[in-house]
C-alpha atoms as a PDB file:
ATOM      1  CA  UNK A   1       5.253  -0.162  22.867  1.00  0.00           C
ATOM      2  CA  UNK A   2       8.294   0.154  20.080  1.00  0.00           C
ATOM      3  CA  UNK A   3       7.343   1.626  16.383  1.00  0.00           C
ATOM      4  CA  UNK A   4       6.686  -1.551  14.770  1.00  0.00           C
ATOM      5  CA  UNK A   5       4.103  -2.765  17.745  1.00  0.00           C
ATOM      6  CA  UNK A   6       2.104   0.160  17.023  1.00  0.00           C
ATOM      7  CA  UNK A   7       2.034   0.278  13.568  1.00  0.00           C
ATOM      8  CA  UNK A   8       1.354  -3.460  14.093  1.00  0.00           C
ATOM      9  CA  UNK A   9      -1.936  -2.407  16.612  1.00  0.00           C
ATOM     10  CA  UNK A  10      -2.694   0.182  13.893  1.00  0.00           C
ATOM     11  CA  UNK A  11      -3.107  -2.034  11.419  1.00  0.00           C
ATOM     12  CA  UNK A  12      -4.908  -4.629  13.243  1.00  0.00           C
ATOM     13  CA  UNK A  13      -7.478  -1.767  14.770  1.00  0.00           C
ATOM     14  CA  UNK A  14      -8.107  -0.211  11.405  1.00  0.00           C
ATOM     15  CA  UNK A  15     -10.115  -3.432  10.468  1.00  0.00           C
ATOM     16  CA  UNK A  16      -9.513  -2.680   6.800  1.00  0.00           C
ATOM     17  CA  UNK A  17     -11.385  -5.845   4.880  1.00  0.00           C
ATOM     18  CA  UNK A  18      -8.673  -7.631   2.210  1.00  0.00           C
ATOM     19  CA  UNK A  19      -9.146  -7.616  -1.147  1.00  0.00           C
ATOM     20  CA  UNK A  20      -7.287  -9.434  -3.544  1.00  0.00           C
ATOM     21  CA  UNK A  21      -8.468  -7.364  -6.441  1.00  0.00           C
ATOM     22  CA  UNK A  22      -6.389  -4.388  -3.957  1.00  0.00           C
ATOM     23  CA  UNK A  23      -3.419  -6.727  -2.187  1.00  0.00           C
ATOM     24  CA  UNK A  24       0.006  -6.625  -2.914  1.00  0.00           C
ATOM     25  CA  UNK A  25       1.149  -9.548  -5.051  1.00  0.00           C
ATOM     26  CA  UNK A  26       3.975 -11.577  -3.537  1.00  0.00           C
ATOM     27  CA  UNK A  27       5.769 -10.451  -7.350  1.00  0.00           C
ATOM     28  CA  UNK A  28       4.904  -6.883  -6.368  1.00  0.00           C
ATOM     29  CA  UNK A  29       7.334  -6.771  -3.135  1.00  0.00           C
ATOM     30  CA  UNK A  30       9.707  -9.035  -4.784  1.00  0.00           C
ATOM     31  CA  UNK A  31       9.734  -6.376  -7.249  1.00  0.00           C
ATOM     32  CA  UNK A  32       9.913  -3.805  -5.157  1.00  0.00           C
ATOM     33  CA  UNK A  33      12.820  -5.289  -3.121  1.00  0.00           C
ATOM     34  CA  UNK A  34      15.157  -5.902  -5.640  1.00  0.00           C
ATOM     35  CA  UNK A  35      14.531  -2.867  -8.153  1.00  0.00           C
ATOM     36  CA  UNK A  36      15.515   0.389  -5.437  1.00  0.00           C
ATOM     37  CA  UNK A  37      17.641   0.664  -2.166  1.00  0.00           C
ATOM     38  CA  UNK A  38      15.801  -0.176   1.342  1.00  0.00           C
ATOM     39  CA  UNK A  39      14.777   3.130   2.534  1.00  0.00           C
ATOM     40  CA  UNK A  40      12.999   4.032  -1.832  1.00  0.00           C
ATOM     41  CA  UNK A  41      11.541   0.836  -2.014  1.00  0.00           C
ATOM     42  CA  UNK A  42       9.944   1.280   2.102  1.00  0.00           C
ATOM     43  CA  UNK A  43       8.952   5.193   0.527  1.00  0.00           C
ATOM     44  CA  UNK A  44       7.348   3.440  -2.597  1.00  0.00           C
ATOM     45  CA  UNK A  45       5.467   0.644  -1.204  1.00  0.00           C
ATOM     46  CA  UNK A  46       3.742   2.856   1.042  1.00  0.00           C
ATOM     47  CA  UNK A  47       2.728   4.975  -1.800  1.00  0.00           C
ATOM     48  CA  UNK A  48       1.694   2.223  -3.547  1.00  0.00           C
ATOM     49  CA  UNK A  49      -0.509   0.913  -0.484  1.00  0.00           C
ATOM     50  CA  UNK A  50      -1.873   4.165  -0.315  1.00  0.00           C
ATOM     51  CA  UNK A  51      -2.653   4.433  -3.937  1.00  0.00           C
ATOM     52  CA  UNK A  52      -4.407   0.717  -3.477  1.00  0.00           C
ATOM     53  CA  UNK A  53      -6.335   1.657  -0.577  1.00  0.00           C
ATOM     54  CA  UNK A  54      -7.587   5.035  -2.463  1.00  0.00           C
ATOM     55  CA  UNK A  55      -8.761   2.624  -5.451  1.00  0.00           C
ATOM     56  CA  UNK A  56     -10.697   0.494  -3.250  1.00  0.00           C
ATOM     57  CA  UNK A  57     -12.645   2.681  -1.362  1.00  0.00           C
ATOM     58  CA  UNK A  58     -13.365   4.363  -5.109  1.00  0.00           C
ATOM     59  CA  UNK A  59     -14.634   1.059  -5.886  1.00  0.00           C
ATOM     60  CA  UNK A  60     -16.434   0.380  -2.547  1.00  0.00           C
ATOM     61  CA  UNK A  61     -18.230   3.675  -3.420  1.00  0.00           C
ATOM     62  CA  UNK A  62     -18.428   2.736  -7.113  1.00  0.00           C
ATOM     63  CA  UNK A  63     -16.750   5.229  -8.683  1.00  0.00           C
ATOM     64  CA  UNK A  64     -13.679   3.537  -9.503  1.00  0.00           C
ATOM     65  CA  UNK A  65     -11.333   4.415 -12.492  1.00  0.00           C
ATOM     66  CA  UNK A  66      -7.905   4.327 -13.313  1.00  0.00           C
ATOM     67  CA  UNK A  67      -5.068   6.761 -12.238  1.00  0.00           C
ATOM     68  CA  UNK A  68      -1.945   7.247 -13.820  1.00  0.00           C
ATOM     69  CA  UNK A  69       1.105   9.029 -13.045  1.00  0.00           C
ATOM     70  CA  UNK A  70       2.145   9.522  -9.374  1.00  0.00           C
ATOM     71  CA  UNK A  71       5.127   9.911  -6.999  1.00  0.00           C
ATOM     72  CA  UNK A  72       6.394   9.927  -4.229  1.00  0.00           C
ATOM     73  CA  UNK A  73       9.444  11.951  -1.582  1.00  0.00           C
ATOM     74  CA  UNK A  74      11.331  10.560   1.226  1.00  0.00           C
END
Protein backbone atom coordinates (compact mmCIF):
# COMPACT_ATOMS: atom_id res chain seq x y z
CA UNK A 1 0.00 0.00 0.00
CA UNK A 2 1.69 3.48 -1.45
CA UNK A 3 1.40 6.85 0.85
CA UNK A 4 -1.65 8.15 -0.61
CA UNK A 5 -3.65 4.58 -0.13
CA UNK A 6 -3.00 4.84 3.42
CA UNK A 7 -3.64 8.17 4.13
CA UNK A 8 -6.69 7.38 1.94
CA UNK A 9 -7.61 4.13 4.56
CA UNK A 10 -6.78 6.64 7.34
CA UNK A 11 -9.14 8.86 6.52
CA UNK A 12 -11.85 6.56 5.69
CA UNK A 13 -11.18 4.51 9.22
CA UNK A 14 -11.13 7.64 11.30
CA UNK A 15 -14.98 7.94 10.65
CA UNK A 16 -14.75 11.66 11.36
CA UNK A 17 -18.66 12.95 10.81
CA UNK A 18 -18.68 16.17 8.12
CA UNK A 19 -19.64 19.30 9.03
CA UNK A 20 -20.20 22.04 6.87
CA UNK A 21 -20.05 24.59 9.61
CA UNK A 22 -16.03 22.81 9.78
CA UNK A 23 -15.41 21.80 5.78
CA UNK A 24 -13.21 23.38 3.56
CA UNK A 25 -14.99 25.66 1.10
CA UNK A 26 -14.29 24.87 -2.54
CA UNK A 27 -13.03 29.04 -2.39
CA UNK A 28 -10.83 27.97 0.52
CA UNK A 29 -8.51 25.48 -1.66
CA UNK A 30 -8.90 27.62 -4.61
CA UNK A 31 -7.44 30.08 -2.38
CA UNK A 32 -5.05 28.17 -1.09
CA UNK A 33 -3.80 26.91 -4.50
CA UNK A 34 -3.19 29.93 -6.15
CA UNK A 35 -1.91 32.28 -3.19
CA UNK A 36 1.63 29.99 -2.09
CA UNK A 37 3.88 27.39 -3.95
CA UNK A 38 2.75 23.50 -3.82
CA UNK A 39 4.69 22.18 -1.02
CA UNK A 40 3.31 25.96 1.59
CA UNK A 41 0.00 25.68 0.44
CA UNK A 42 0.07 21.30 1.18
CA UNK A 43 1.93 22.68 4.84
CA UNK A 44 -1.01 25.23 5.29
CA UNK A 45 -4.00 23.33 4.45
CA UNK A 46 -3.10 20.78 6.81
CA UNK A 47 -2.80 23.32 9.47
CA UNK A 48 -5.82 24.67 8.59
CA UNK A 49 -7.62 21.11 8.72
CA UNK A 50 -6.14 20.68 11.90
CA UNK A 51 -7.18 23.99 13.24
CA UNK A 52 -10.93 22.99 11.83
CA UNK A 53 -10.96 19.72 13.35
CA UNK A 54 -9.72 21.31 16.88
CA UNK A 55 -12.82 23.83 16.54
CA UNK A 56 -15.22 21.15 16.07
CA UNK A 57 -14.55 18.88 18.63
CA UNK A 58 -14.55 22.36 20.93
CA UNK A 59 -17.93 22.70 19.67
CA UNK A 60 -18.96 18.99 19.91
CA UNK A 61 -17.94 19.46 23.60
CA UNK A 62 -19.47 22.95 23.71
CA UNK A 63 -16.87 24.97 24.51
CA UNK A 64 -16.22 26.51 21.32
CA UNK A 65 -14.62 30.02 20.77
CA UNK A 66 -12.57 31.69 18.44
CA UNK A 67 -8.72 31.45 17.94
CA UNK A 68 -6.61 33.79 16.34
CA UNK A 69 -3.15 33.87 15.29
CA UNK A 70 -1.39 30.61 14.29
CA UNK A 71 1.34 29.09 12.06
CA UNK A 72 2.73 26.74 10.71
CA UNK A 73 6.73 25.02 9.52
CA UNK A 74 7.53 22.76 6.75
Amino acid sequence: MNTIEKIRQYINDSAAPRNEQYDTTLEEVFDIASGMGPVEAVAFAFDYGRAKGYQAAKAKKGTHHQSHGGRWCL
